[in-house]
Protein backbone atom coordinates (compact mmCIF):
# COMPACT_ATOMS: atom_id res chain seq x y z
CA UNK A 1 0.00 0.00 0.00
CA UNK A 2 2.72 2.62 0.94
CA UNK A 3 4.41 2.05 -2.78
CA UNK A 4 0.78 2.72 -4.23
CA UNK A 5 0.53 5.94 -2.38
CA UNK A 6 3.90 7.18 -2.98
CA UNK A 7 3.58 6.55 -6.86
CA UNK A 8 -0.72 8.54 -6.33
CA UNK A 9 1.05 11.21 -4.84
CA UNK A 10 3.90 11.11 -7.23
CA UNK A 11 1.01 11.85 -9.84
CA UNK A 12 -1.20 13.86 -8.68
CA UNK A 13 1.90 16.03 -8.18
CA UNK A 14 2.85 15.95 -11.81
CA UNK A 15 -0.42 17.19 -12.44
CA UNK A 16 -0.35 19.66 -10.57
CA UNK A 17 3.07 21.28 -12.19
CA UNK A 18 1.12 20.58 -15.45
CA UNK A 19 -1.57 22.93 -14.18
CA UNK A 20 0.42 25.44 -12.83
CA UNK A 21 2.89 25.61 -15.95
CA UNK A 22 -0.12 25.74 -18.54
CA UNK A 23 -2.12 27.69 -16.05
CA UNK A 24 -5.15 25.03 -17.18
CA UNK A 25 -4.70 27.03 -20.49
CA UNK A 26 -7.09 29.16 -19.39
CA UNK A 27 -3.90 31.85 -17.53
CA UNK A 28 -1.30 31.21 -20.33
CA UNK A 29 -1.32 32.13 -23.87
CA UNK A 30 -1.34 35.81 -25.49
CA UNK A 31 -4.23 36.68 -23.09
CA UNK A 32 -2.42 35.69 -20.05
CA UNK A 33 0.81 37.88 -21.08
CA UNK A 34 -1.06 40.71 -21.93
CA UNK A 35 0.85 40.94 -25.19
CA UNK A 36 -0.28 41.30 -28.93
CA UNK A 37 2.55 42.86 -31.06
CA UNK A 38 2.65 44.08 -34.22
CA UNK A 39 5.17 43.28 -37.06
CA UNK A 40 7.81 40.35 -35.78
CA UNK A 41 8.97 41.08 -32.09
CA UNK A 42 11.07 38.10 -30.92
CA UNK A 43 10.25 39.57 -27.16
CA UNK A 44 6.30 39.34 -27.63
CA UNK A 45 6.28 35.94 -26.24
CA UNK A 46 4.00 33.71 -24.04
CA UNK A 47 4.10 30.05 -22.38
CA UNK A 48 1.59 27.53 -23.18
CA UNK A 49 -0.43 25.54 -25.65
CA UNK A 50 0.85 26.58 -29.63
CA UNK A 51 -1.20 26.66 -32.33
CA UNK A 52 0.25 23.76 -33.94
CA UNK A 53 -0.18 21.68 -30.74
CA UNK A 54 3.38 21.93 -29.03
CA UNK A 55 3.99 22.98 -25.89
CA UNK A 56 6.24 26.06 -24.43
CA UNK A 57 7.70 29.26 -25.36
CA UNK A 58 4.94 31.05 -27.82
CA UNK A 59 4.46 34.05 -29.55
CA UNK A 60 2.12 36.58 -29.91
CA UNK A 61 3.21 39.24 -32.70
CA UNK A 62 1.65 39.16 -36.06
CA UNK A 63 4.57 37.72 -37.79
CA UNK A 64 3.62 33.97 -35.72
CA UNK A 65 1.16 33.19 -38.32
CA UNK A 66 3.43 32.91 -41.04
CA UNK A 67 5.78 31.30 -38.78
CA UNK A 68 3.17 28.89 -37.34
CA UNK A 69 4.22 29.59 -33.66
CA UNK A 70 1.23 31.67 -32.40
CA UNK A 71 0.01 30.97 -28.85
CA UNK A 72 -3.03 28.94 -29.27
CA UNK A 73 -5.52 31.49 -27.94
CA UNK A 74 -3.69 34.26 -30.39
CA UNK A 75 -6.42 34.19 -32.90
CA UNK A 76 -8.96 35.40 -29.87
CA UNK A 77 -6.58 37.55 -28.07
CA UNK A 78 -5.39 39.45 -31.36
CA UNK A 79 -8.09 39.21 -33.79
CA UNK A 80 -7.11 40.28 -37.46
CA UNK A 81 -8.69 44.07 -38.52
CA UNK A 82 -8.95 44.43 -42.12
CA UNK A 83 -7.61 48.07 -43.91
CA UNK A 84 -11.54 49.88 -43.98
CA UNK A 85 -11.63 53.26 -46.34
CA UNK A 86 -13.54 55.79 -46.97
CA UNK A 87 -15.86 56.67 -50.04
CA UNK A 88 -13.70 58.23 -53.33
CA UNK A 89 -14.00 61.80 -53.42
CA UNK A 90 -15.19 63.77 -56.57
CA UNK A 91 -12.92 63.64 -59.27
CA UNK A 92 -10.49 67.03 -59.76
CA UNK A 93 -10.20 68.43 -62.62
CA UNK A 94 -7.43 68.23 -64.91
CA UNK A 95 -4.04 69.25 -63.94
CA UNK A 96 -3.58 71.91 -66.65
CA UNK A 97 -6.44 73.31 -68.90
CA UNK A 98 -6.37 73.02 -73.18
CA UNK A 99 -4.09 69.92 -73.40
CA UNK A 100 -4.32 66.29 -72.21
CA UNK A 101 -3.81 65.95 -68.73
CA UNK A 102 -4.86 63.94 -65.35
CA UNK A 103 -7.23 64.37 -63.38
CA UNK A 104 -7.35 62.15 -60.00
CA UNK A 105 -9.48 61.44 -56.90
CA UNK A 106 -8.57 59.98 -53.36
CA UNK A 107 -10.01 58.10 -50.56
CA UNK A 108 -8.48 58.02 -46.99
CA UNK A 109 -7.72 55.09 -44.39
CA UNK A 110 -10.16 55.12 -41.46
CA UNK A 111 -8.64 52.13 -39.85
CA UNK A 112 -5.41 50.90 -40.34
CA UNK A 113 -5.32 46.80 -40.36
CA UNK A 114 -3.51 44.81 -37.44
CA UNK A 115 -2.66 41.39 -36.62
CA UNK A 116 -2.56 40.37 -40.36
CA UNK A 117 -5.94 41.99 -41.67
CA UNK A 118 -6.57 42.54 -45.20
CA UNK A 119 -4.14 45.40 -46.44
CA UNK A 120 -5.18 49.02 -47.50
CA UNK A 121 -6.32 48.88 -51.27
CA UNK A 122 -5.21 52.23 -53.45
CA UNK A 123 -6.09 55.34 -51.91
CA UNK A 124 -5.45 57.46 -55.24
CA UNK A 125 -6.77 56.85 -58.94
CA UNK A 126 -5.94 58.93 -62.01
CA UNK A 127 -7.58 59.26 -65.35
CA UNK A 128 -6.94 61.80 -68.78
CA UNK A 129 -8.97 63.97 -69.40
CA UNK A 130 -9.21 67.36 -71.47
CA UNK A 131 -10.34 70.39 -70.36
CA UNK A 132 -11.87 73.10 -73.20
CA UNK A 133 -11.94 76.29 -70.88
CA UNK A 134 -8.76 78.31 -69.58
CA UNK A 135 -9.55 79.84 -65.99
CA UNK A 136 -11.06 82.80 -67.79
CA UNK A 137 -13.78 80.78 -69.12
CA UNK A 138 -12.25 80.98 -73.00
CA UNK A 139 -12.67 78.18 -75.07
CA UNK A 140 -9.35 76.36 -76.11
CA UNK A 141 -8.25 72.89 -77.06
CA UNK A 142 -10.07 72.35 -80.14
CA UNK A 143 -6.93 72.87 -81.88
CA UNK A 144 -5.77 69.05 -81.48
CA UNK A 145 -5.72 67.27 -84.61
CA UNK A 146 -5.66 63.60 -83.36
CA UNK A 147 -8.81 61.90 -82.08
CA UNK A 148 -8.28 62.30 -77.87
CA UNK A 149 -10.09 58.96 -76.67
CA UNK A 150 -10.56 58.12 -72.85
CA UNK A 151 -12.50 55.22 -71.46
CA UNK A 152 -16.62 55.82 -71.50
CA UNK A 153 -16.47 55.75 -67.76
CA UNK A 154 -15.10 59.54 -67.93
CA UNK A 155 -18.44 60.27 -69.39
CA UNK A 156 -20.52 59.97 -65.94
CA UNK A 157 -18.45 61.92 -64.24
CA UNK A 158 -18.23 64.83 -66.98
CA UNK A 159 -21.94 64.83 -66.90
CA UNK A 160 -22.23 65.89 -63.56
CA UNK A 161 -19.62 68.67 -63.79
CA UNK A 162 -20.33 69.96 -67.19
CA UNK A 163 -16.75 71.92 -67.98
CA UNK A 164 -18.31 74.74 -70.28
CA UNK A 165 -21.36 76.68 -68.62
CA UNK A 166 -21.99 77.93 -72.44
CA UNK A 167 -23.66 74.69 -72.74
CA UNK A 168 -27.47 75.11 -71.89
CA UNK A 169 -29.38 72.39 -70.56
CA UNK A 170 -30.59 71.53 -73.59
CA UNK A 171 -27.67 71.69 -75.71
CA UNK A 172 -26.54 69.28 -72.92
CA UNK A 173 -28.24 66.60 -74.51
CA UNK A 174 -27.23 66.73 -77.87
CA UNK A 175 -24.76 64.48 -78.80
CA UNK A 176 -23.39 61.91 -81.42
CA UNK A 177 -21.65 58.81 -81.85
CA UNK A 178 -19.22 57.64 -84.49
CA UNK A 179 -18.13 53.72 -85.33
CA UNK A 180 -14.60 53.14 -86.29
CA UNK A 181 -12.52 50.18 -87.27
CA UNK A 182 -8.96 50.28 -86.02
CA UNK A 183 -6.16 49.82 -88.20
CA UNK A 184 -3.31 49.92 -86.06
CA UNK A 185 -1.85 51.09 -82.54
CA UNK A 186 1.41 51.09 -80.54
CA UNK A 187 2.68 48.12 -78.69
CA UNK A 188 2.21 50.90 -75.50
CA UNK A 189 -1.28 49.87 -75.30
CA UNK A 190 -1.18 46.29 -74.23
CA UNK A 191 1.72 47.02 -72.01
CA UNK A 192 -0.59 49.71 -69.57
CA UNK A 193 -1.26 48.40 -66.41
CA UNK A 194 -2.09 51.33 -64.57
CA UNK A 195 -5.63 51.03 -62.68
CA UNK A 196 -6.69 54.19 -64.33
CA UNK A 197 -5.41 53.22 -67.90
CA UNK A 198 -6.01 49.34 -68.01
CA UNK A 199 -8.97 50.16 -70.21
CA UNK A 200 -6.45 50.56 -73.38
CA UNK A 201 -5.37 47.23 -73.06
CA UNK A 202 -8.76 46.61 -74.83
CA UNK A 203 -7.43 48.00 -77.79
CA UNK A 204 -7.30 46.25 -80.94
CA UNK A 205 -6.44 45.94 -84.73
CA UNK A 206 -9.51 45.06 -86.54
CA UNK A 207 -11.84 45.32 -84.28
CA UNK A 208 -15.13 48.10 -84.34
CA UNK A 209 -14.82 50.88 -81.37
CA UNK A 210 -17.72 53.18 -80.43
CA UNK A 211 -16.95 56.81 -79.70
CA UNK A 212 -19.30 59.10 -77.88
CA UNK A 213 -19.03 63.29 -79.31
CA UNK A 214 -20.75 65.04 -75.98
CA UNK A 215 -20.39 68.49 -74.20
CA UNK A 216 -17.74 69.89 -73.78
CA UNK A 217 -15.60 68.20 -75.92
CA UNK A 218 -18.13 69.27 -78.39
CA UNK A 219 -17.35 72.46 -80.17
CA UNK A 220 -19.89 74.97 -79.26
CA UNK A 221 -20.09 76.47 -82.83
CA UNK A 222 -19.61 73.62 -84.74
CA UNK A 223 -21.06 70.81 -83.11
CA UNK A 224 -18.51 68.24 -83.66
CA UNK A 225 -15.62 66.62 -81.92
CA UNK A 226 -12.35 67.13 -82.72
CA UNK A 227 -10.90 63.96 -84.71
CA UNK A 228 -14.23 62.66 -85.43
CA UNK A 229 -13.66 62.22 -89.12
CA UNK A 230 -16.74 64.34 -90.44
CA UNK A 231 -16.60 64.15 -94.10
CA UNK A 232 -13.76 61.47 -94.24
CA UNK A 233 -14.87 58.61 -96.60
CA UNK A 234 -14.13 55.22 -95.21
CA UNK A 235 -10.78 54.72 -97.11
CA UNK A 236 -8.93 57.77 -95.42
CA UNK A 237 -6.80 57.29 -92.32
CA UNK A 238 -7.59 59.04 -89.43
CA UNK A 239 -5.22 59.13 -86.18
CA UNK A 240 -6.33 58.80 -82.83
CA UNK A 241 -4.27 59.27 -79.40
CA UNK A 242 -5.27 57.84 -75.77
CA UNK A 243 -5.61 60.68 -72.89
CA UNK A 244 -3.67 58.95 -69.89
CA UNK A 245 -0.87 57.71 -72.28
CA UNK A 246 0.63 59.72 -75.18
CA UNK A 247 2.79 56.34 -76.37
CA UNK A 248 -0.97 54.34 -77.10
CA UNK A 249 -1.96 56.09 -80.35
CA UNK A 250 -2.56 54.26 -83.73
CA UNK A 251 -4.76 54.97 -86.53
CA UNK A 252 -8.58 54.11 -87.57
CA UNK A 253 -11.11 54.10 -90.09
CA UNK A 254 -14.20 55.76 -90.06
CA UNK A 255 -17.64 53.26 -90.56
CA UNK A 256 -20.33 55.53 -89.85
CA UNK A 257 -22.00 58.38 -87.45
CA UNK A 258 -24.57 57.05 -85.35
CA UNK A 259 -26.90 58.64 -82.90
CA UNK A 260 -26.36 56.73 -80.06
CA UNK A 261 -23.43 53.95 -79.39
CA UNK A 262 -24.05 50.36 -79.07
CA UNK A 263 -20.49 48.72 -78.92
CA UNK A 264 -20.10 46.54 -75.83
CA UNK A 265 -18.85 48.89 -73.22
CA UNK A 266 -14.53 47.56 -73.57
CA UNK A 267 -15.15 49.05 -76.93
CA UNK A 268 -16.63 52.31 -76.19
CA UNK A 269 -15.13 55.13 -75.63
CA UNK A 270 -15.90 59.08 -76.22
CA UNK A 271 -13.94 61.86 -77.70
CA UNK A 272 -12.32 63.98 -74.38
């Protein structure tokens, strides 16, 4: 009987260093230490349970899930936050006025992400664009040969902040569209990844492009958009240009004028 006892107390005294040492898991871990790092901090450690089921010296910085030596209560102690923004603002208006330019909007972090959250996404966005007034209100930029294309997305946004108040709001609602077949364009093209130029990668030899003619890249005495091929017959070659990217230009051919556009919308564009 007394070697029975001796090895039940034996036992029940291992347990109870167990216990204390893991703290019944419930007082060790990240919670226990009071710690949750950010980055990899080789002093941000607890004692316990790990994640991957060993036992001892654990971590609780955010570089231990890569490393697959978090604390097993990590996930609970130092839950991941994901990058949240805002809403885009307004679009500006283009950097300089009669020429292409940029224009660009911007959206702001309201929480930064810890532990591992999802990262921010962009916070700025730029597009071309053309503007046809100088800061005295005269007309200009009219005067460019080429066809000055941008993506039909531009169009929403020039709608709500019409750049020529000579435009009334009926005039407003005039408007055109011409069909062309493209001939050729620069290798440039294809190559642009930038988010607000990815739209000329759809750019290609032989295929049929819709461009929109609206305010204000309508002239306001002629009615028609600069490099819009008005009485071109369908054999002469007419030159075009990207806003955004001065290297993605090529030529086209005109098919016909239209009143409204119907090309699928990776193959419309409008006159800026």
């Amino acid at each position: 009987m007394g070697g029975a006892a001796l090895a039940g107390a034996l036992w029940l005294g291992l347990l109870w260093r167990l216990w204390a040492e893991t703290g019944a898991e419930t007082g060790a871990g990240c919670s226990a230490a009071g710690k949750c790092c950010e980055g990899r901090d080789a002093a941000c450690v607890g004692r316990g349970w790990r994640a991957d089921g060993g036992y001892g010296t654990c971590f609780c910085d955010e570089g231990c899930r890569r490393a697959g030596d978090c604390c097993h209560d990590h996930g609970q102690a130092c839950p991941a936050l994901p990058c949240v923004v805002g809403e885009w603002s307004h679009w500006s208006g283009c950097a300089e006025q009669c020429k292409p330019d940029l224009r660009m909007r911007r959206r702001y972090v309201q929480q930064e992400p810890k532990n591992s959250g999802e990262p921010c996404p962009a916070l700025e966005e730029k597009a071309g664009c053309i503007e046809y007034l100088t800061h005295q209100g005269k007309d200009c930029g009219h005067e460019h040969v080429p066809a000055f294309i941008t993506t039909s997305e531009y169009s929403k946004e020039r709608k709500q902040r019409t750049a020529s108040p000579l435009w009334s709001s009926e005039k407003e609602e005039v408007g055109y569209c011409v069909e062309f077949k493209t001939e050729s364009l620069s290798h440039h093209c294809a190559l642009e990844n930038r988010p607000y130029a990815r739209w000329m990668q759809y750019l290609r030899e032989g295929h049929t492009v819709c461009v929109a003619c609206q305010p204000p890249a309508m002239h306001i005495d002629t009615h028609r958009c600069s490099g819009d091929g008005h009485n071109a017959d369908g054999g002469k070659i007419l030159h075009w240009e990207a806003v955004g990217n001065p290297q993605c230009q090529g030529t086209w051919k005109k098919v016909q004028q239209l009143e409204e556009c119907s090309c699928p919308s990776v193959h419309s564009f409008i006159f800026t």
